[in-house]
C-alpha atoms as a PDB file:
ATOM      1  CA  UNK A   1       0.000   0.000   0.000  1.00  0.00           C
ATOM      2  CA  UNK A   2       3.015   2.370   0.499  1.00  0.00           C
ATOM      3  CA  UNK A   3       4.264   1.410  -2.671  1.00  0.00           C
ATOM      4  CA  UNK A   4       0.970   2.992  -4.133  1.00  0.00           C
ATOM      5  CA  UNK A   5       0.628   5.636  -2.077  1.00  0.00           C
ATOM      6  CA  UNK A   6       4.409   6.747  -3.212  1.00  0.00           C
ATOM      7  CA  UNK A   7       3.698   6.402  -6.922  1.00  0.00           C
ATOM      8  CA  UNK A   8       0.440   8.463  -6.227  1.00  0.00           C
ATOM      9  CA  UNK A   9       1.948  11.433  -4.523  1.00  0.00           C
ATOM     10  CA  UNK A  10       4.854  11.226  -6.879  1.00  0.00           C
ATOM     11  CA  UNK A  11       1.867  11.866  -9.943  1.00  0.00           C
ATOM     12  CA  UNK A  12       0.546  14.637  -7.716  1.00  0.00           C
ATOM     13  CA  UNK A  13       3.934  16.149  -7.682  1.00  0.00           C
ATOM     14  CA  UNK A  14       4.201  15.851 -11.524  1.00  0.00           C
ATOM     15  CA  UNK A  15       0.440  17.386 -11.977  1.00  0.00           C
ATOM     16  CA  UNK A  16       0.720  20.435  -9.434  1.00  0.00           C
ATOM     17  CA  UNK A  17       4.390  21.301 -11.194  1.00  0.00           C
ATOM     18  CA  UNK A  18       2.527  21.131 -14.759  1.00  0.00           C
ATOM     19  CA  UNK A  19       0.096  22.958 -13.231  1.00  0.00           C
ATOM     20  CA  UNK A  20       2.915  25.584 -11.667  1.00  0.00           C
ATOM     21  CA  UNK A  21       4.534  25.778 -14.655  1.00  0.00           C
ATOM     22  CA  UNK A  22       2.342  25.905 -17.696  1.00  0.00           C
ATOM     23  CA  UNK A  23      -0.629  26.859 -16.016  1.00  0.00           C
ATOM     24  CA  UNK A  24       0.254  29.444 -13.010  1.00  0.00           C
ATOM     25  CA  UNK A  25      -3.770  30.848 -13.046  1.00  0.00           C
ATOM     26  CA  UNK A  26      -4.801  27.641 -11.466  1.00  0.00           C
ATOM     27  CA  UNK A  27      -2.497  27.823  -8.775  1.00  0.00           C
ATOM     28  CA  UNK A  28      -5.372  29.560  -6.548  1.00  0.00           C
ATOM     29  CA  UNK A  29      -7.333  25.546  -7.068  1.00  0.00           C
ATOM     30  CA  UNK A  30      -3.911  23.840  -5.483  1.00  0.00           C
ATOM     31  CA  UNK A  31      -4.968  24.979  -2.333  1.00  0.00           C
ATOM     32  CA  UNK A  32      -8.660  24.671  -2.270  1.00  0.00           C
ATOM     33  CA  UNK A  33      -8.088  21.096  -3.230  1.00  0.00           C
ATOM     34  CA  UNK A  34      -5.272  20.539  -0.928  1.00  0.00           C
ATOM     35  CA  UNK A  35      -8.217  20.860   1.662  1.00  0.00           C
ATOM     36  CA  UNK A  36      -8.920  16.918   0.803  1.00  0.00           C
ATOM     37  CA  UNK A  37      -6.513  15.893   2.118  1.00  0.00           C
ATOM     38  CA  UNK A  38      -5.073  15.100   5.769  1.00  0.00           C
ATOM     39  CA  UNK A  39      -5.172  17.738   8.183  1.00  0.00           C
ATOM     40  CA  UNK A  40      -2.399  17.490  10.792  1.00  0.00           C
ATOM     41  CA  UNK A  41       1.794  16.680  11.778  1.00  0.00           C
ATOM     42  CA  UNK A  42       3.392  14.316   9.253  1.00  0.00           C
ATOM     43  CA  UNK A  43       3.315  11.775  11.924  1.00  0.00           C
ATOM     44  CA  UNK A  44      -0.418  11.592  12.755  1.00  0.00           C
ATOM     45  CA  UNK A  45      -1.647  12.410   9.782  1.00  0.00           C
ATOM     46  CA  UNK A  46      -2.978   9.300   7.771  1.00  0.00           C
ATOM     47  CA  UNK A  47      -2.687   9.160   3.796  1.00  0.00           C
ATOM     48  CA  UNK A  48      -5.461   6.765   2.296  1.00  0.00           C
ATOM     49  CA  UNK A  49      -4.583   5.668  -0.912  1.00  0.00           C
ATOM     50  CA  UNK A  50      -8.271   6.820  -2.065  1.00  0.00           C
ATOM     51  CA  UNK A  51      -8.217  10.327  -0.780  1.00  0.00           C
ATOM     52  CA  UNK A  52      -5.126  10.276  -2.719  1.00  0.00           C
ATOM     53  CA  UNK A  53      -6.304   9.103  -6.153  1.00  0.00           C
ATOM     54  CA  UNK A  54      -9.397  11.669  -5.451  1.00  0.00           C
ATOM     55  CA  UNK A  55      -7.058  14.797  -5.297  1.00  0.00           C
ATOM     56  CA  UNK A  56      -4.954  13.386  -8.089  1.00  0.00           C
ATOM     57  CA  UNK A  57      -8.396  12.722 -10.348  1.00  0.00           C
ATOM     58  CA  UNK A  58      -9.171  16.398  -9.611  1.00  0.00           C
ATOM     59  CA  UNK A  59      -6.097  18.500 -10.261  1.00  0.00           C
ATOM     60  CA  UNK A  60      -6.386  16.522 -13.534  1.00  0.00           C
ATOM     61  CA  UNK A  61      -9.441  17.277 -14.158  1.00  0.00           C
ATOM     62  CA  UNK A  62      -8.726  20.804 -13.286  1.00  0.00           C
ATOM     63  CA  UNK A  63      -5.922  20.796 -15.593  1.00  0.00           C
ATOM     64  CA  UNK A  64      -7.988  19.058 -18.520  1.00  0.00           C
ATOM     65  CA  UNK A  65     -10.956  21.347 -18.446  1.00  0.00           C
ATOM     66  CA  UNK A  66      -8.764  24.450 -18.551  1.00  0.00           C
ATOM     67  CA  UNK A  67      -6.748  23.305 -21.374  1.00  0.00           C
ATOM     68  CA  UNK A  68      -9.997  22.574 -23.139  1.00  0.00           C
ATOM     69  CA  UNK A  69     -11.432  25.786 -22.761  1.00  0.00           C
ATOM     70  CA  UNK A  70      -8.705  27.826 -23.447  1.00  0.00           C
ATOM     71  CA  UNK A  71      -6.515  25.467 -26.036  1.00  0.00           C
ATOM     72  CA  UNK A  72      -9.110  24.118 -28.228  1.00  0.00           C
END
């Protein structure tokens, strides 16, 4: 489950830099959807792999719509 939850975060990581980098008028939706996850110390707080897909699904989908409104 680590495993998972490393290549997860490590996809996050790539999205919010795309995001950062290409896309800097979205930054203001990194931290609104940063509220999904864990609240709390490193040590106490608790990553589930599911609340981690979820905020990966939606900065794509963030990412996606934008591009398709303003790209295409």
């Amino acid at each position: 489950m680590m495993k998972e939850s490393q290549k997860i975060l490590t996809e996050i990581s790539a999205v919010t830099r795309d995001i950062e980098d290409n896309y800097p008028e979205l930054q203001k939706h990194l931290d609104e959807t940063r509220s999904t996850l864990p609240q709390g110390s490193n040590d106490s707080a608790n990553l589930d792999t599911a609340d981690l897909e979820n905020y990966l699904n939606e900065l794509i989908s963030i990412r996606d719509k934008y591009k398709e409104e303003h790209y295409y």
